[in-house]
PDB file of N, CA and C in Angstrom:
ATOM      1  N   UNK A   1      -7.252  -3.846  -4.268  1.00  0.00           N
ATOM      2  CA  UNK A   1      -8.008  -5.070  -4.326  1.00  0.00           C
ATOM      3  C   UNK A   1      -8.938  -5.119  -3.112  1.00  0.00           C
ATOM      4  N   UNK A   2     -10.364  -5.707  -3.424  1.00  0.00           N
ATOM      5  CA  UNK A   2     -11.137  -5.654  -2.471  1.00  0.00           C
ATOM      6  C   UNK A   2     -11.215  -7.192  -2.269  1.00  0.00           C
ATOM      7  N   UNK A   3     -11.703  -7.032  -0.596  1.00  0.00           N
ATOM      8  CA  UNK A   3     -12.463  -8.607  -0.362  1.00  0.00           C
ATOM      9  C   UNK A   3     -12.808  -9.230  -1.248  1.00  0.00           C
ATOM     10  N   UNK A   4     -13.673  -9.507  -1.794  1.00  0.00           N
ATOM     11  CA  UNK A   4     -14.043 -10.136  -2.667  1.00  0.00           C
ATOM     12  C   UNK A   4     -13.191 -10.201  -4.118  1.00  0.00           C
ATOM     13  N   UNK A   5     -12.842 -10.157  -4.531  1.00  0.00           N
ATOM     14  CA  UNK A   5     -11.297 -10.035  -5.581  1.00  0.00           C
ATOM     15  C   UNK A   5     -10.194 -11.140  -5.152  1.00  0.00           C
ATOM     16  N   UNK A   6      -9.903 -10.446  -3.621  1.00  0.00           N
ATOM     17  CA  UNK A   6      -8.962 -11.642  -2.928  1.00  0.00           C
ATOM     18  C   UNK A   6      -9.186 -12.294  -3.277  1.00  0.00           C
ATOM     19  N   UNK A   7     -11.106 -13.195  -2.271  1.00  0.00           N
ATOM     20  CA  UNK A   7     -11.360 -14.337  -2.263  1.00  0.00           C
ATOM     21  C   UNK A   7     -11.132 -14.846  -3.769  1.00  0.00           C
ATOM     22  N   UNK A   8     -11.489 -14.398  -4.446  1.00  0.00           N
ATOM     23  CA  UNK A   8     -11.836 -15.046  -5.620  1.00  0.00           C
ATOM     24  C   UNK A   8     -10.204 -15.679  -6.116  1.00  0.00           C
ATOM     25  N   UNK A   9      -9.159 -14.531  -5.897  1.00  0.00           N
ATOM     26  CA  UNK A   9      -7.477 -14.844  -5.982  1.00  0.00           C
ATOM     27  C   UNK A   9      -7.430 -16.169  -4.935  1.00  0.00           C
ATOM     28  N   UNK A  10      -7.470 -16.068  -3.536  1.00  0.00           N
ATOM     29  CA  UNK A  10      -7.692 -17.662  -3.021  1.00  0.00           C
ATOM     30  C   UNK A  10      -7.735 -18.555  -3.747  1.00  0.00           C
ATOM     31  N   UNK A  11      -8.986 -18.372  -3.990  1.00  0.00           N
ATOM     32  CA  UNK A  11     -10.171 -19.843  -4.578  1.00  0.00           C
ATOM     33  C   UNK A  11      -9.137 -20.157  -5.821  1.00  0.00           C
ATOM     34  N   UNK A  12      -8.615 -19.217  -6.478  1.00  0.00           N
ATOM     35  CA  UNK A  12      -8.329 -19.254  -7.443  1.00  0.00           C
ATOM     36  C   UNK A  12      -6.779 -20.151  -7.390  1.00  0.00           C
ATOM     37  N   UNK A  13      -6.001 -19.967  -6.340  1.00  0.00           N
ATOM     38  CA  UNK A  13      -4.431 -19.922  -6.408  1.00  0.00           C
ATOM     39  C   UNK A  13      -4.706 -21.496  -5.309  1.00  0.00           C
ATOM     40  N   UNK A  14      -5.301 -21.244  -4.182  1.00  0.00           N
ATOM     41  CA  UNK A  14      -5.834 -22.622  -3.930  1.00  0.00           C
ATOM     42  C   UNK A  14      -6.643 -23.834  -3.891  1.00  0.00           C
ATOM     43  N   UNK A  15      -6.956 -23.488  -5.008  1.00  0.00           N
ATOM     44  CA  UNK A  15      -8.263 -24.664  -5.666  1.00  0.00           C
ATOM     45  C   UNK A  15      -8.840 -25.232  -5.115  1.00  0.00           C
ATOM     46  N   UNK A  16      -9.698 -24.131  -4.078  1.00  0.00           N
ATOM     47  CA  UNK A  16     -11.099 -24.539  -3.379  1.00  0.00           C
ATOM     48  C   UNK A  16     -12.153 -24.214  -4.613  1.00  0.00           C
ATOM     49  N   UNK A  17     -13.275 -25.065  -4.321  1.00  0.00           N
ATOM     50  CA  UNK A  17     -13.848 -25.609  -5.372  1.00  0.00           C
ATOM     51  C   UNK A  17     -15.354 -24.436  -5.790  1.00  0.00           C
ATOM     52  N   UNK A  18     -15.257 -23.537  -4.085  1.00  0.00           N
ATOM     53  CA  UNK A  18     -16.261 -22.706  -4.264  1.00  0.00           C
ATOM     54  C   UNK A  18     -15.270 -21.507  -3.654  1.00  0.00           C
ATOM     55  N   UNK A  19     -16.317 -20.434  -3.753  1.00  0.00           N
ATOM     56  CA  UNK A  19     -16.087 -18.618  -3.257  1.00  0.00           C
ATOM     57  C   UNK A  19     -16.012 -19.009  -1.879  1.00  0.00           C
ATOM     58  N   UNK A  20     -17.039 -19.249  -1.091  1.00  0.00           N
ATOM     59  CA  UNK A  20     -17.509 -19.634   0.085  1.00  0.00           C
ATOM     60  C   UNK A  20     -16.490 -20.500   0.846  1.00  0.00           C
ATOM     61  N   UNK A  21     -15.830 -21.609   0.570  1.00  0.00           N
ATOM     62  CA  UNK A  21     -14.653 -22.339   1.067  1.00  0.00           C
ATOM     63  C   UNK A  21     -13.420 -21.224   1.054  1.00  0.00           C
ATOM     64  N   UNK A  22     -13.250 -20.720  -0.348  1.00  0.00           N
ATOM     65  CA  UNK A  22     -12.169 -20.171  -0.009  1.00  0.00           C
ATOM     66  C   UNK A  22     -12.449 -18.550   1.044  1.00  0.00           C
ATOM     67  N   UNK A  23     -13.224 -17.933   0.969  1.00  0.00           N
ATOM     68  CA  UNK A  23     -13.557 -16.990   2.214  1.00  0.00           C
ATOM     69  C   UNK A  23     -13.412 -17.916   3.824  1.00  0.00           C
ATOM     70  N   UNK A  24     -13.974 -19.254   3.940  1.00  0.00           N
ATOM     71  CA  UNK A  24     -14.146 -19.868   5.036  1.00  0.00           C
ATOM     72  C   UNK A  24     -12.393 -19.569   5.291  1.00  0.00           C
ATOM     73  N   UNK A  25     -11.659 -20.006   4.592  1.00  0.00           N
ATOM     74  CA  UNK A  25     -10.067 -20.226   4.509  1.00  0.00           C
ATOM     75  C   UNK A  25      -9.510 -18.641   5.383  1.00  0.00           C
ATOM     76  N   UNK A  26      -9.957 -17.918   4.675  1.00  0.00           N
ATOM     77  CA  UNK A  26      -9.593 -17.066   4.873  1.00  0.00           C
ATOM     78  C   UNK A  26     -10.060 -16.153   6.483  1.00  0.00           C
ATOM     79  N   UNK A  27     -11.236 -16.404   6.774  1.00  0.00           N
ATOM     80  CA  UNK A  27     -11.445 -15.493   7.565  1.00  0.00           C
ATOM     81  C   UNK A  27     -11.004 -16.808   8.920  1.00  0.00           C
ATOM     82  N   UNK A  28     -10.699 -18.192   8.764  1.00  0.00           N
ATOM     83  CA  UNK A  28      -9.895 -18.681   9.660  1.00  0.00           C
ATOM     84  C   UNK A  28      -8.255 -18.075   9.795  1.00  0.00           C
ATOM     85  N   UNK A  29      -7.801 -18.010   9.018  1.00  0.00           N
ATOM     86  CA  UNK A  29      -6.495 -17.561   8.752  1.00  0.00           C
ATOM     87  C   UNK A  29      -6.536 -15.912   9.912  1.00  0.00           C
ATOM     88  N   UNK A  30      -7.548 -15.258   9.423  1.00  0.00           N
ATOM     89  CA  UNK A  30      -7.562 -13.812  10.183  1.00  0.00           C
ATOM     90  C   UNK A  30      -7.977 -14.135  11.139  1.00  0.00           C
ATOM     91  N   UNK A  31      -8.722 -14.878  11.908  1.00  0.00           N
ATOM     92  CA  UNK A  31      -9.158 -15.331  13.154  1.00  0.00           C
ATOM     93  C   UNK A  31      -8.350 -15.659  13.869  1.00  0.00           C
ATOM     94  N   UNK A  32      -7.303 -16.556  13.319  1.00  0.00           N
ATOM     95  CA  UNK A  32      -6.503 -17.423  14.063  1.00  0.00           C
ATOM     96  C   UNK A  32      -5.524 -16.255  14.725  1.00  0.00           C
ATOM     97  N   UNK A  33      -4.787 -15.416  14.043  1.00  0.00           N
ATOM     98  CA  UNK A  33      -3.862 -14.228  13.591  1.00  0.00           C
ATOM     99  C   UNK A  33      -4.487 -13.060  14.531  1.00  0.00           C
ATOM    100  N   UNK A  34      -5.282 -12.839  14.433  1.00  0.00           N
ATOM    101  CA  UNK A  34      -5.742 -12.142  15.390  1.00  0.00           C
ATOM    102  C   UNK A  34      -5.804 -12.588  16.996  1.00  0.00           C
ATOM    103  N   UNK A  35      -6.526 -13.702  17.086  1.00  0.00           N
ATOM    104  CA  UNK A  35      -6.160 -14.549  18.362  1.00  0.00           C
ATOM    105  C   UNK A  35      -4.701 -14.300  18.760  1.00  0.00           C
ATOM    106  N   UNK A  36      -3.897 -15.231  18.324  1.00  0.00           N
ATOM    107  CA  UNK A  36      -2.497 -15.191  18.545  1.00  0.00           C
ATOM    108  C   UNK A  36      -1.968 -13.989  19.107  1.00  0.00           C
ATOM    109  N   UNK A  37      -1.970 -12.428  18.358  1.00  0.00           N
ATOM    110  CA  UNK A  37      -1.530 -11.553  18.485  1.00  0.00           C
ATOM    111  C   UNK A  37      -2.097 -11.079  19.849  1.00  0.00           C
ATOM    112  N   UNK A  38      -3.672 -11.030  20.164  1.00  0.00           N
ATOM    113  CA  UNK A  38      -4.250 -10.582  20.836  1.00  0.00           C
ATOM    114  C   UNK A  38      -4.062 -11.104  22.486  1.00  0.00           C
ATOM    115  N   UNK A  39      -2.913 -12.658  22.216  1.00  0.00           N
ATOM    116  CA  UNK A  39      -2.834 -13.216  23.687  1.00  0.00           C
ATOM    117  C   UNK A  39      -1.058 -12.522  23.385  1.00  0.00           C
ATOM    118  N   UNK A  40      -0.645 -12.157  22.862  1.00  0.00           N
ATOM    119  CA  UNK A  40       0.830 -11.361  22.580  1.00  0.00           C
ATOM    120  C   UNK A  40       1.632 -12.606  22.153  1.00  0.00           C
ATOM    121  N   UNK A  41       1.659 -13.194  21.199  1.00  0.00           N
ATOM    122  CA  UNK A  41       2.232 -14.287  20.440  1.00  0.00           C
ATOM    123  C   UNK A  41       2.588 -14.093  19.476  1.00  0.00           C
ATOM    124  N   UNK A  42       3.864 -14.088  18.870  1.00  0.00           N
ATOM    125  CA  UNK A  42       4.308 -13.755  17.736  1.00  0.00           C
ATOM    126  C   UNK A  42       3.693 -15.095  16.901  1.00  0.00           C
ATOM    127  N   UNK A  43       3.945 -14.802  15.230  1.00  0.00           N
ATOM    128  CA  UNK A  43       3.396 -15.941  14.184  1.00  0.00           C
ATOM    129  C   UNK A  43       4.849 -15.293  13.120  1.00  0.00           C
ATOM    130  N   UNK A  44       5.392 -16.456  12.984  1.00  0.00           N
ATOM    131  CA  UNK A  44       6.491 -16.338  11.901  1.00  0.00           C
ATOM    132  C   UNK A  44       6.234 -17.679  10.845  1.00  0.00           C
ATOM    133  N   UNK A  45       6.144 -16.983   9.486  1.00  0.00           N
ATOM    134  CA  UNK A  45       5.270 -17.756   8.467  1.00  0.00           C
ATOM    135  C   UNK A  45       6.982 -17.720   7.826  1.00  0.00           C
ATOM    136  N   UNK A  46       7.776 -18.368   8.027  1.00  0.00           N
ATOM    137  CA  UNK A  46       8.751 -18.897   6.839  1.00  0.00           C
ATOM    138  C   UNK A  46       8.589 -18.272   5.565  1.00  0.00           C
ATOM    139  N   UNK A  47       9.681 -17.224   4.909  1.00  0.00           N
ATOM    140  CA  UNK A  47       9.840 -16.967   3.556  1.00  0.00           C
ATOM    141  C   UNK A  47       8.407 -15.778   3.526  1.00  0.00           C
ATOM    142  N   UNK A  48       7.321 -15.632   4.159  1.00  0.00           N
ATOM    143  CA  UNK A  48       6.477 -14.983   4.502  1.00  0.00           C
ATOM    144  C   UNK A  48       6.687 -13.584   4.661  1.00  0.00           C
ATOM    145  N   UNK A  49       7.065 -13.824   6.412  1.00  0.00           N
ATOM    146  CA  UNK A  49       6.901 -12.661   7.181  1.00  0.00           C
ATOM    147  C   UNK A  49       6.592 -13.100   8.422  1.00  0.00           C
ATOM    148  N   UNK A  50       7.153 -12.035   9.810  1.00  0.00           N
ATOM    149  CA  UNK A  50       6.364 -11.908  10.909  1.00  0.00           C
ATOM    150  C   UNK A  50       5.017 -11.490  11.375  1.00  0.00           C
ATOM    151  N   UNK A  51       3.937 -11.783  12.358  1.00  0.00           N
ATOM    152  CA  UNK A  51       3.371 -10.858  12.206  1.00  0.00           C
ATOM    153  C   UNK A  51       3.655 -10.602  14.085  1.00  0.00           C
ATOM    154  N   UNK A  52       4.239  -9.677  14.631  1.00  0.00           N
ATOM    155  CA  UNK A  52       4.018  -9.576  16.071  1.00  0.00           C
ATOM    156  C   UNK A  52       3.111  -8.408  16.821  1.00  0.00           C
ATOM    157  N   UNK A  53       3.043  -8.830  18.263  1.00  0.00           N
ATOM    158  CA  UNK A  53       2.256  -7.549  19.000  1.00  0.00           C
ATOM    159  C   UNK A  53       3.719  -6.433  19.312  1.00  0.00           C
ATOM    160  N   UNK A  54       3.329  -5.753  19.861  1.00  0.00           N
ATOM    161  CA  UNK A  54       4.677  -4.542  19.670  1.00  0.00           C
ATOM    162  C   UNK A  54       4.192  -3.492  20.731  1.00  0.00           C
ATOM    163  N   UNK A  55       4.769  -3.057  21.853  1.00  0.00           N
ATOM    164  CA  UNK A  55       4.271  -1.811  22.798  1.00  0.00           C
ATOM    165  C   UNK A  55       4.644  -0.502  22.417  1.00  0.00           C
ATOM    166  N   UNK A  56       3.153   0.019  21.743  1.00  0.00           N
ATOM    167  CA  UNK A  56       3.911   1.584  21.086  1.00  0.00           C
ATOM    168  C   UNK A  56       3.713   2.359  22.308  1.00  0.00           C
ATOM    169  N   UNK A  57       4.823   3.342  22.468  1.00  0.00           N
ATOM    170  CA  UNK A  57       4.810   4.354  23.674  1.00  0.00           C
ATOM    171  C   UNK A  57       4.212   5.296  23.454  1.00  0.00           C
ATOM    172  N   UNK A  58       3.764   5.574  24.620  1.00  0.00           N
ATOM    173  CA  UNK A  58       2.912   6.928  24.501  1.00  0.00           C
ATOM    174  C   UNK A  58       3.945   8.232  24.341  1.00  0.00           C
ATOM    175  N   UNK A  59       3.078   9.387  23.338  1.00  0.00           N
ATOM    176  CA  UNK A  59       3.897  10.489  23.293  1.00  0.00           C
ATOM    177  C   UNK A  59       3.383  11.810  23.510  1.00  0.00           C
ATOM    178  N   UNK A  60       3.729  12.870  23.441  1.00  0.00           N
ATOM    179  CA  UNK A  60       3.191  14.146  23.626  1.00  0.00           C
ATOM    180  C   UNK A  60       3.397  15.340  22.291  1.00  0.00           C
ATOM    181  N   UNK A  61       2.594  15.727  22.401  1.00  0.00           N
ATOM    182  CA  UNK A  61       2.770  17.096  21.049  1.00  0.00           C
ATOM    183  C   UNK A  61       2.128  18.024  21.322  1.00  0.00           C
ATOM    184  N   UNK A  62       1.852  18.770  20.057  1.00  0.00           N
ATOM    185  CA  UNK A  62       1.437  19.907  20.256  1.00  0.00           C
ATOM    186  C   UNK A  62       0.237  20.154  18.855  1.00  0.00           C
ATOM    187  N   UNK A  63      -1.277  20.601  19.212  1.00  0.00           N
ATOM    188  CA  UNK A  63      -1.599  20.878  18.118  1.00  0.00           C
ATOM    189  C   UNK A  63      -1.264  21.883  17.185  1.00  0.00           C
ATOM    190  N   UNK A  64      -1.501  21.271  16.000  1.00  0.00           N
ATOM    191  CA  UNK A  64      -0.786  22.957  15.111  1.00  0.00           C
ATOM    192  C   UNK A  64      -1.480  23.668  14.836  1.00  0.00           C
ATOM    193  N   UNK A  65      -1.484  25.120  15.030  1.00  0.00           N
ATOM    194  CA  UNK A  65      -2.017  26.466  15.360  1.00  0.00           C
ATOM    195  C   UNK A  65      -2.793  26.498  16.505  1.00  0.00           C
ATOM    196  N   UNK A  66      -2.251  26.324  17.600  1.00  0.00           N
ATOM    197  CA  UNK A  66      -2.636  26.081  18.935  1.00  0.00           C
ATOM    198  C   UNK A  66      -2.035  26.030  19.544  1.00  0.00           C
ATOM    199  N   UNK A  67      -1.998  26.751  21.473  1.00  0.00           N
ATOM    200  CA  UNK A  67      -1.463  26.394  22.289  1.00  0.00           C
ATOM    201  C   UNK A  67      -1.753  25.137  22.972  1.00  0.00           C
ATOM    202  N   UNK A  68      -2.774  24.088  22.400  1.00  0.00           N
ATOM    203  CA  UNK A  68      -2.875  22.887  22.870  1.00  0.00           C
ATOM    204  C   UNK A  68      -2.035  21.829  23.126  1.00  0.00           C
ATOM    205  N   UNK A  69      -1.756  21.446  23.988  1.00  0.00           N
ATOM    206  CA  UNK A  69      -0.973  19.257  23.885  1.00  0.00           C
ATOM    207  C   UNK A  69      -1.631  18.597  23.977  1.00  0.00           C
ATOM    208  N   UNK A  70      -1.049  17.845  23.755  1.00  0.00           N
ATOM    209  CA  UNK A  70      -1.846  16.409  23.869  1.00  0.00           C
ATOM    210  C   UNK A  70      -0.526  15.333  24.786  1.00  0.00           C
ATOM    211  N   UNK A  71      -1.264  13.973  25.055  1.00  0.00           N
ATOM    212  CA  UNK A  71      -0.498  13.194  25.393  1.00  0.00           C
ATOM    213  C   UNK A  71      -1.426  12.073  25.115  1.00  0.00           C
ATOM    214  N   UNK A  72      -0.587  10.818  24.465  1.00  0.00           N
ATOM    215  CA  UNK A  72      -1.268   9.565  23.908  1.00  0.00           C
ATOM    216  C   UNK A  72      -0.819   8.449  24.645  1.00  0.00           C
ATOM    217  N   UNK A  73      -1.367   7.720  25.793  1.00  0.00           N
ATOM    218  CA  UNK A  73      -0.948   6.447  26.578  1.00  0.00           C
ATOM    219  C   UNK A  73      -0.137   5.333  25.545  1.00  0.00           C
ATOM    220  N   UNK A  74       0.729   4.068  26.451  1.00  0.00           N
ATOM    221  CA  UNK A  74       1.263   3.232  25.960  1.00  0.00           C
ATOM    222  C   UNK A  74       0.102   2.304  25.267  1.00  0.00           C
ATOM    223  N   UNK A  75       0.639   1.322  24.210  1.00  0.00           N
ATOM    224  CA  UNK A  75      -0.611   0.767  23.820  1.00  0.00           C
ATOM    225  C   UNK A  75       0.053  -0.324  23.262  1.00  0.00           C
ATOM    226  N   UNK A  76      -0.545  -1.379  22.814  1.00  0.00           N
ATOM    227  CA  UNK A  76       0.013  -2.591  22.088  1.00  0.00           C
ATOM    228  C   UNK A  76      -0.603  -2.659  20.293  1.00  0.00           C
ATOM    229  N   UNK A  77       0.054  -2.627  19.862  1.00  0.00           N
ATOM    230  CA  UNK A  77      -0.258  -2.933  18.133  1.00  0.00           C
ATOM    231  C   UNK A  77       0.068  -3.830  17.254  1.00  0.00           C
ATOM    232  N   UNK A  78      -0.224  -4.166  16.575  1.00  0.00           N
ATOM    233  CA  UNK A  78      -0.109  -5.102  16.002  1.00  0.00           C
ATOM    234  C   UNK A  78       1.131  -4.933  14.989  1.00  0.00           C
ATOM    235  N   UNK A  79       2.086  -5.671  14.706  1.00  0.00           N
ATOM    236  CA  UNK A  79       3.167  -5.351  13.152  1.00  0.00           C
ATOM    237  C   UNK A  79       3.405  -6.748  12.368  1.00  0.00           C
ATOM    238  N   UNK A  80       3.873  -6.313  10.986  1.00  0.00           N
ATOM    239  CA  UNK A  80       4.304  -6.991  10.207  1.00  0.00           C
ATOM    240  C   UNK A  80       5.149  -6.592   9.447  1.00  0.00           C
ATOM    241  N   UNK A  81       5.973  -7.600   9.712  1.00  0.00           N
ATOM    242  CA  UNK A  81       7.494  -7.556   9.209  1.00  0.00           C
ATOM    243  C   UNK A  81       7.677  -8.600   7.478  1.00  0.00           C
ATOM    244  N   UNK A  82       7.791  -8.032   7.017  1.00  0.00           N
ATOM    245  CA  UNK A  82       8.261  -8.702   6.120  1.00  0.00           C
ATOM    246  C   UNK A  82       9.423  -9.813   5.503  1.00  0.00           C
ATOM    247  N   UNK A  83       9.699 -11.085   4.836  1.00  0.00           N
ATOM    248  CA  UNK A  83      10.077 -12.058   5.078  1.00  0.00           C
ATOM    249  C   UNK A  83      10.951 -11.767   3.982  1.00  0.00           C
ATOM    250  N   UNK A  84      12.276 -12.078   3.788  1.00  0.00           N
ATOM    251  CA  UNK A  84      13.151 -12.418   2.090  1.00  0.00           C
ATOM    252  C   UNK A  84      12.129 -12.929   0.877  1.00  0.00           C
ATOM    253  N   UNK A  85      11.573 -13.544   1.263  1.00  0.00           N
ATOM    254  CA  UNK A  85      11.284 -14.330   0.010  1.00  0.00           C
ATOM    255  C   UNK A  85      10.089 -13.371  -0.596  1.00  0.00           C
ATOM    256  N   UNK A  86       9.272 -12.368   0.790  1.00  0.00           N
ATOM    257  CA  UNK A  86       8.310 -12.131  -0.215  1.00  0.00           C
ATOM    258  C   UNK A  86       8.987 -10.179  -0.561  1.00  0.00           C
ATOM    259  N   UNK A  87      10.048 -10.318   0.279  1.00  0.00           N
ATOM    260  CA  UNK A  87      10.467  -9.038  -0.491  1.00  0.00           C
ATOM    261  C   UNK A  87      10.973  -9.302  -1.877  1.00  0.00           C
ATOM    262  N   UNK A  88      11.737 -10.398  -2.078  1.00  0.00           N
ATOM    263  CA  UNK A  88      12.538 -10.451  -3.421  1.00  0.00           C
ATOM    264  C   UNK A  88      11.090 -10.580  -4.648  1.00  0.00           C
ATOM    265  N   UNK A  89      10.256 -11.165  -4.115  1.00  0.00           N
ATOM    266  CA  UNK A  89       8.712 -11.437  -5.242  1.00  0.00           C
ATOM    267  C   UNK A  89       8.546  -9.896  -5.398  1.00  0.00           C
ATOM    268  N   UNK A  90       8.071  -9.096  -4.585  1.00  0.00           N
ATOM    269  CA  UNK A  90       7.361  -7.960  -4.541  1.00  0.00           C
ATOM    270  C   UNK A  90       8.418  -7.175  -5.349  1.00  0.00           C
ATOM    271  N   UNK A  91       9.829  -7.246  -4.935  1.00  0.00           N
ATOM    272  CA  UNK A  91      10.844  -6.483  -5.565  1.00  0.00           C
ATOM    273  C   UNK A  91      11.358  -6.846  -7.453  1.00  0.00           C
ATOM    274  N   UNK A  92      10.512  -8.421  -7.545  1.00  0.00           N
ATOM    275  CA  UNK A  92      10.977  -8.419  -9.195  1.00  0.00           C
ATOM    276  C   UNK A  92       9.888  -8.022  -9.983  1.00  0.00           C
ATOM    277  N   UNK A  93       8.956  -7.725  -9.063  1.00  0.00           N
ATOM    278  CA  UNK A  93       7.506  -7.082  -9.862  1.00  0.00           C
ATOM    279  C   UNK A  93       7.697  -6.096 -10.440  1.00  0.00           C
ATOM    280  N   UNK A  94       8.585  -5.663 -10.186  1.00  0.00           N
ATOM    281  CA  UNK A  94       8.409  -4.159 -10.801  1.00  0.00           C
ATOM    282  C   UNK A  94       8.461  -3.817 -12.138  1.00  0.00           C
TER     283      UNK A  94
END
């Protein structure tokens, strides 16, 4: 599903009256979510899901077919955890 598909699922599931409202909806929702994460604030949406920041560690390897390494610094990322309610939805879809 693309952007535009969503929106239209939005508009559709929350009966905003145009495309445009329900995109407005939406790219507040990612704004906000992004903010949050970006000051390291978890967001726990009830029956949802988490979404938190998370410190991935840096690691080392090796390229393959090469005597090369590498090494990748610590970093912060973003995750989402998934909630009961929307595993059991996703899980009777099938």
């Amino acid at each position: 599903m693309n952007k535009s598909q969503f929106i239209e699922m939005v508009q559709k599931h929350g009966n905003y009256s145009t495309k445009a409202a329900a995109e407005t909806a939406i790219n507040a929702f990612t704004s906000a979510v992004t903010e949050a994460l970006s000051s390291k604030e978890d967001i726990s949406l009830v029956g949802f899901g988490s979404f938190i920041s998370a410190l991935q560690k840096g690691k080392t390897g090796k390229v393959p077919g090469t005597d090369k390494t590498y090494t990748t610094t610590d970093k912060m990322v973003p995750k989402f955890k998934a909630g009961k309610g929307l595993k059991d939805r996703v899980a009777a879809g099938k």
